[in-house]
N, C-alpha and C. Protein backbone atom coordinates (compact mmCIF):
# COMPACT_ATOMS: atom_id res chain seq x y z
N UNK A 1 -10.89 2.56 10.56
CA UNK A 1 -10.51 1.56 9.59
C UNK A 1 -9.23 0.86 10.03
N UNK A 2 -8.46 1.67 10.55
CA UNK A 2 -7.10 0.96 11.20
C UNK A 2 -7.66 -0.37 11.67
N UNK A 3 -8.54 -0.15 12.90
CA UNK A 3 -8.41 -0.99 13.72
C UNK A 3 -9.16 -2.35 13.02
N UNK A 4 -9.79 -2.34 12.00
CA UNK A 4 -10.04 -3.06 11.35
C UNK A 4 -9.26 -4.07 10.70
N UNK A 5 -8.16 -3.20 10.50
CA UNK A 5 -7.17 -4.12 9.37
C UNK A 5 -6.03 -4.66 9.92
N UNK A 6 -5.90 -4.29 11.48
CA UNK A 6 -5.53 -5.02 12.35
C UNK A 6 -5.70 -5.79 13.26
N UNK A 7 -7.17 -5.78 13.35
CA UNK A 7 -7.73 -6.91 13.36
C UNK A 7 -7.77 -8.30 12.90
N UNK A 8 -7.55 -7.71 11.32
CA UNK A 8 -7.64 -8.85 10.02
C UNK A 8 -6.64 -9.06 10.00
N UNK A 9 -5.49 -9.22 9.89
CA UNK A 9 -3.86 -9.53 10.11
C UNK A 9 -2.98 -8.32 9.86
N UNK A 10 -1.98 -8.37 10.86
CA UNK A 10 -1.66 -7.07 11.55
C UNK A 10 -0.35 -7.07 9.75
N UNK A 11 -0.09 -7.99 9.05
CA UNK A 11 0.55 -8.43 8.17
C UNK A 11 0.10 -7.23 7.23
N UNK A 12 -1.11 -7.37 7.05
CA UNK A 12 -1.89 -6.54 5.75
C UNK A 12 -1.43 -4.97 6.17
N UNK A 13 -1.29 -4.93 7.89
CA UNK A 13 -0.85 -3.63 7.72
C UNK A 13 0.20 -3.19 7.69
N UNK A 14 1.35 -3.83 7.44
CA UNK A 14 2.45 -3.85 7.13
C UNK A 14 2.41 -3.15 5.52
N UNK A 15 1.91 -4.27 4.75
CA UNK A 15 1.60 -3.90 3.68
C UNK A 15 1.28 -2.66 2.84
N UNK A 16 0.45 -2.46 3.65
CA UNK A 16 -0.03 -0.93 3.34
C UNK A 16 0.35 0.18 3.75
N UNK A 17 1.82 0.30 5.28
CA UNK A 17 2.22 0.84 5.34
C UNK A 17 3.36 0.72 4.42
N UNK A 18 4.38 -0.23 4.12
CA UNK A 18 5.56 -0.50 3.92
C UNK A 18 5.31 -0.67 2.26
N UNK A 19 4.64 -1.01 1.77
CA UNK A 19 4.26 -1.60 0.35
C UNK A 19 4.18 -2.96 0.12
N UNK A 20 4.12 -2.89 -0.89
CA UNK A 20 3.85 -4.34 -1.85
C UNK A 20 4.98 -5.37 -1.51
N UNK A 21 4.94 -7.11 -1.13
CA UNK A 21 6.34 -7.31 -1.71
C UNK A 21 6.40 -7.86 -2.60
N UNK A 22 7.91 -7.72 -3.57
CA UNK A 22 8.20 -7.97 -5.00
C UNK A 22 9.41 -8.93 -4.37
N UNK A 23 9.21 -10.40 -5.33
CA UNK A 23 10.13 -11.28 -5.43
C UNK A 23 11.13 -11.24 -6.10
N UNK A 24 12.63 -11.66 -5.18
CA UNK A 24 14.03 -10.86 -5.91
C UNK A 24 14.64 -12.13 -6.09
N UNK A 25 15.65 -12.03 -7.16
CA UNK A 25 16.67 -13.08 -7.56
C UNK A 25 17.59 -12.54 -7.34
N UNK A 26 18.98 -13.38 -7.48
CA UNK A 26 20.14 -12.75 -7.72
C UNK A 26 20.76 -13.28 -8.86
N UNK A 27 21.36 -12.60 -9.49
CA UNK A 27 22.07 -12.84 -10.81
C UNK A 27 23.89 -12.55 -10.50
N UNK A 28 24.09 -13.83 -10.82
CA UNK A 28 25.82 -13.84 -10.78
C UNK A 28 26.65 -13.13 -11.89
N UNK A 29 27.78 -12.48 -11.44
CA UNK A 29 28.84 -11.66 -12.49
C UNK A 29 28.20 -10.92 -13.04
N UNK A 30 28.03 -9.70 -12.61
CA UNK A 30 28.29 -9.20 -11.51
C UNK A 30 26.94 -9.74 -10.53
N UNK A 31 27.07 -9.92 -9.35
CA UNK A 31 26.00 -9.88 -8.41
C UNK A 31 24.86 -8.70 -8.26
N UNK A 32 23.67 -8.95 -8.95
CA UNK A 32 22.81 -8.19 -8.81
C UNK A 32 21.51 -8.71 -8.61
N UNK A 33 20.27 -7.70 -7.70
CA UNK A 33 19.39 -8.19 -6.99
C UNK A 33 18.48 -7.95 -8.28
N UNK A 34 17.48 -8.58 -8.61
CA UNK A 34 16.87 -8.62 -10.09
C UNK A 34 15.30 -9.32 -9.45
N UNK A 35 14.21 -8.29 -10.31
CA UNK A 35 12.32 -9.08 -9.53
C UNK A 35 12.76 -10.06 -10.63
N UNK A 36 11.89 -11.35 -9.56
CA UNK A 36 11.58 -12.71 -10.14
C UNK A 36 10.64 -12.27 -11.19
N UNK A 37 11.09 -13.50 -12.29
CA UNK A 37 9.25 -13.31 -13.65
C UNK A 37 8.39 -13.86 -12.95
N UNK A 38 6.85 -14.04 -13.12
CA UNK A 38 6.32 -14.78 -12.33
C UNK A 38 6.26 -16.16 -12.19
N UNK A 39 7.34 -16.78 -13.62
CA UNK A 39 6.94 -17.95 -13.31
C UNK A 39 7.87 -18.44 -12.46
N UNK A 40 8.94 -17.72 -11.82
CA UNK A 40 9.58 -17.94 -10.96
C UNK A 40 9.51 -18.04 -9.34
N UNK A 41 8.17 -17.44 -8.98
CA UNK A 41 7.39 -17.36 -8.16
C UNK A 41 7.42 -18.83 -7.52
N UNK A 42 7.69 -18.71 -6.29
CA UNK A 42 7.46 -20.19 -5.28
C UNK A 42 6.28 -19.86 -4.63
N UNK A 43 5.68 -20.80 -3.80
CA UNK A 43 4.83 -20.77 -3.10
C UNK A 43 4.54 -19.81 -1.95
N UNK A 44 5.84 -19.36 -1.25
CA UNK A 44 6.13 -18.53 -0.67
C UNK A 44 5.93 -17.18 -1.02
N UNK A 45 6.46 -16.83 -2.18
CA UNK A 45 6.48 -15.69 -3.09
C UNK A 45 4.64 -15.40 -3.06
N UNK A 46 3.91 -16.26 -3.67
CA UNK A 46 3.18 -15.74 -4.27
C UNK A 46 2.43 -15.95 -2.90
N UNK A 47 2.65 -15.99 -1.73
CA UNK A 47 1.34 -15.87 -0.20
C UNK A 47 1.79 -14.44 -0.35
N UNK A 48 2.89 -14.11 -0.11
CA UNK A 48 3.77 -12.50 0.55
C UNK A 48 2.94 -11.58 -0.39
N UNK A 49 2.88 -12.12 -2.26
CA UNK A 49 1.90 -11.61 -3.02
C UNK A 49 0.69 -10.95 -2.67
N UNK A 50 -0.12 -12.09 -2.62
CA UNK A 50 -1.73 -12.56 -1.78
C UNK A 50 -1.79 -11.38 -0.86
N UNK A 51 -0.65 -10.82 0.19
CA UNK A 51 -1.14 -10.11 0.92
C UNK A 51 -1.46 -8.58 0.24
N UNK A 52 -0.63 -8.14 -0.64
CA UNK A 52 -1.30 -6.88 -0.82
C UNK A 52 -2.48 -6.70 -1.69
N UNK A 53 -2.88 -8.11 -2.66
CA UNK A 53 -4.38 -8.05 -3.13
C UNK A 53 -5.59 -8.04 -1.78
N UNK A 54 -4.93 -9.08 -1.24
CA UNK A 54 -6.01 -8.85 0.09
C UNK A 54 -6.23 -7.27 1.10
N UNK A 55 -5.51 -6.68 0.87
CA UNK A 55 -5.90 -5.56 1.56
C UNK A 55 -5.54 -4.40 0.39
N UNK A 56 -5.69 -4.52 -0.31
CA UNK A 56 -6.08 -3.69 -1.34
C UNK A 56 -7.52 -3.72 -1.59
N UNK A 57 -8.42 -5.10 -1.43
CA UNK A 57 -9.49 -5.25 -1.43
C UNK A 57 -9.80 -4.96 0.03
N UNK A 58 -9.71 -4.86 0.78
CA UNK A 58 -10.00 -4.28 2.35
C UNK A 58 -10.41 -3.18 1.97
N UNK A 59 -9.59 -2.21 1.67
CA UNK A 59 -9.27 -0.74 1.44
C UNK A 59 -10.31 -0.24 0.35
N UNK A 60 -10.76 -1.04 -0.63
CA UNK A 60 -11.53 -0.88 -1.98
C UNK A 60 -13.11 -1.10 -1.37
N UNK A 61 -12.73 -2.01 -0.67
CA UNK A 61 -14.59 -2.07 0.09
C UNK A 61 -15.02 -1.84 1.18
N UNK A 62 -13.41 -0.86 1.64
CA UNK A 62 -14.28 0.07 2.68
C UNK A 62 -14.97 1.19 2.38
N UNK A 63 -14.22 1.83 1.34
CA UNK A 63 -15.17 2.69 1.05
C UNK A 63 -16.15 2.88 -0.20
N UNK A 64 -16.60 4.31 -0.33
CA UNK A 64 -17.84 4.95 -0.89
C UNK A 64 -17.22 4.74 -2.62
N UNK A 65 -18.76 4.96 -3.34
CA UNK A 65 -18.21 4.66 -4.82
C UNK A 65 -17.51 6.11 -5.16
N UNK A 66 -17.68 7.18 -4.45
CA UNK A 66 -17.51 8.77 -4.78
C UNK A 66 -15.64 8.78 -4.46
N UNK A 67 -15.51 7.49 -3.72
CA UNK A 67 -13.85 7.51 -3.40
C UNK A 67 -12.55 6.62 -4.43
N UNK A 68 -14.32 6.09 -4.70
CA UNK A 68 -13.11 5.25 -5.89
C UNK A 68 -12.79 5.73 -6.60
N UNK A 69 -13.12 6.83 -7.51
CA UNK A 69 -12.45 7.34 -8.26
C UNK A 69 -11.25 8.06 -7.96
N UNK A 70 -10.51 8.37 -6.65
CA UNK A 70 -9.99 9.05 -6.52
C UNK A 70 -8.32 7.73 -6.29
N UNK A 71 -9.02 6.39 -6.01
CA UNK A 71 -7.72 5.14 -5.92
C UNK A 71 -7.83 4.27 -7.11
N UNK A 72 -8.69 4.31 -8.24
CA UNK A 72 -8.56 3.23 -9.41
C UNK A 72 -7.79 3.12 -10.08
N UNK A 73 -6.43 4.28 -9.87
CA UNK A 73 -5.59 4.08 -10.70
C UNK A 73 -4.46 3.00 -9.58
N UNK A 74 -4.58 3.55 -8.74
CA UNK A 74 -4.04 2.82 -7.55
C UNK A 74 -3.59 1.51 -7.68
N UNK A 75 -1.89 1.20 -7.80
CA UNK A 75 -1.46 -0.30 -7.64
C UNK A 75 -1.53 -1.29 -6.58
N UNK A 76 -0.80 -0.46 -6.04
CA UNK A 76 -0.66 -1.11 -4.58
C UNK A 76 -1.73 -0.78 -3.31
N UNK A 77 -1.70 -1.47 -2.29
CA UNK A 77 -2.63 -0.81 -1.17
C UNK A 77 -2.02 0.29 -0.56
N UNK A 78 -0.76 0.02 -0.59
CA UNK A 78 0.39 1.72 -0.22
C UNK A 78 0.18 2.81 -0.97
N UNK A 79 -0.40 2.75 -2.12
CA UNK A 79 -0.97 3.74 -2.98
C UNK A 79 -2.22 4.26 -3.04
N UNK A 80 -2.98 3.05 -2.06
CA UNK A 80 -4.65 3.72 -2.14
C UNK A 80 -4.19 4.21 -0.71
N UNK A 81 -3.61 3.53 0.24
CA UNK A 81 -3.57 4.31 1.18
C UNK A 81 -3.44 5.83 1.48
N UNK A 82 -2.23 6.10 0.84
CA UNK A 82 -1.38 7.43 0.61
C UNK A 82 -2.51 8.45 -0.44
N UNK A 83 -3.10 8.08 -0.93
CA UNK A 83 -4.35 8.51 -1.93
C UNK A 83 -5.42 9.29 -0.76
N UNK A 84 -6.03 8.15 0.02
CA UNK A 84 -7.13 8.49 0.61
C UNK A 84 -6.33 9.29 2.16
N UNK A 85 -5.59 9.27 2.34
CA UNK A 85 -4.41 10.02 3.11
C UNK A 85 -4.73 11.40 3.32
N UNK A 86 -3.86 11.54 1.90
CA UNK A 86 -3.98 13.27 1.26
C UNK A 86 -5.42 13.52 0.93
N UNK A 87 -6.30 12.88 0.48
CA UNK A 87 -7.94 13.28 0.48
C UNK A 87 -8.55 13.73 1.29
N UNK A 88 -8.03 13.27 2.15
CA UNK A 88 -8.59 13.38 3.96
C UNK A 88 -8.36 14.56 4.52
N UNK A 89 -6.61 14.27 4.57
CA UNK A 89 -5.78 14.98 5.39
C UNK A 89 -5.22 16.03 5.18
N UNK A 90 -4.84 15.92 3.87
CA UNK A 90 -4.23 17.09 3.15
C UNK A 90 -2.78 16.67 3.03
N UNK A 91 -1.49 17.17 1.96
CA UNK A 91 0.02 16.83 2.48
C UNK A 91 -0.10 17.26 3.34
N UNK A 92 1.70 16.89 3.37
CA UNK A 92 1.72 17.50 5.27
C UNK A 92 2.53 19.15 4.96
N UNK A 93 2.68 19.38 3.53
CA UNK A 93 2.79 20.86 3.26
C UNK A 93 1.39 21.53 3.63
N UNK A 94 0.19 21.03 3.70
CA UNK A 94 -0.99 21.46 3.75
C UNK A 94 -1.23 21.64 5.26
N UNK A 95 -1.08 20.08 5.96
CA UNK A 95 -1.48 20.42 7.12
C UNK A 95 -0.51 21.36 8.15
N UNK A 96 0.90 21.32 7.90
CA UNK A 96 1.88 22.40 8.58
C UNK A 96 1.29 23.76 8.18
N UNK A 97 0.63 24.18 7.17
CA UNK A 97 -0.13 25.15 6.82
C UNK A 97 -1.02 25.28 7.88
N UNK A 98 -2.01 24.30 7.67
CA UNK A 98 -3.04 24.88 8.62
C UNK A 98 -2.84 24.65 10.02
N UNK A 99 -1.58 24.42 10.72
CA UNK A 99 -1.62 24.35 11.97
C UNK A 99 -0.72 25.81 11.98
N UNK A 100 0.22 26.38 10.74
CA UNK A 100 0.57 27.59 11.07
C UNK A 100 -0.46 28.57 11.33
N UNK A 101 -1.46 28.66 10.32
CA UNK A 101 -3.02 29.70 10.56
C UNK A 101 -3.43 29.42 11.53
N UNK A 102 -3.92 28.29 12.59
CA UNK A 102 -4.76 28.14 14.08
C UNK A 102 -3.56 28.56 14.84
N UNK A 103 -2.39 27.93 14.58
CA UNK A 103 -1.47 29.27 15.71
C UNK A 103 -1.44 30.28 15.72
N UNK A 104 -1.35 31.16 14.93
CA UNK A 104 -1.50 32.68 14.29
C UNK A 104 -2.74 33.48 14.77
């Protein structure tokens, strides 16, 4: 599937490694970084958007209906990712486990 979604723009996999991006303002006295509402959203904002619906839907129709239940709660594509991750893979408390037992 990787090579798939880097195929499709290496962007989306940013995305799904790094997360979602959320549009920031700044607010004067004191200076603080604050998410845009949406109607504050520029054109810009809302492509950077676009990318994590688009590979959230990558990720949603790659797989099986028996998997969806396990990402529908899932926001982001960094979240179905990390979902179907540990489904797979196990944490990595799990898999340091099982590489302690095949050493042993």
């Amino acid at each position: 599937m990787h090579d798939f979604i880097m195929a499709e723009d290496s962007e989306l996999w940013d995305v799904i490694c790094d997360g979602s991006f959320v549009p920031m303002k700044t607010i004067d006295e004191p200076a603080v970084t604050v998410p845009k509402t949406r109607k504050e959203y520029n054109d810009v904002d809302r492509k950077a958007i676009e990318k994590n619906f688009r590979a959230k839907k990558i990720l949603v129709y790659s797989i099986g209906p028996e998997e969806y239940n396990r990402i529908s709660a899932c926001q982001s594509a960094k979240e179905i990712w990390e979902a179907l991750q540990t489904a797979h893979e196990g944490t990595t408390k799990v898999k340091q486990s099982n590489i302690d037992m095949l050493t042993t």
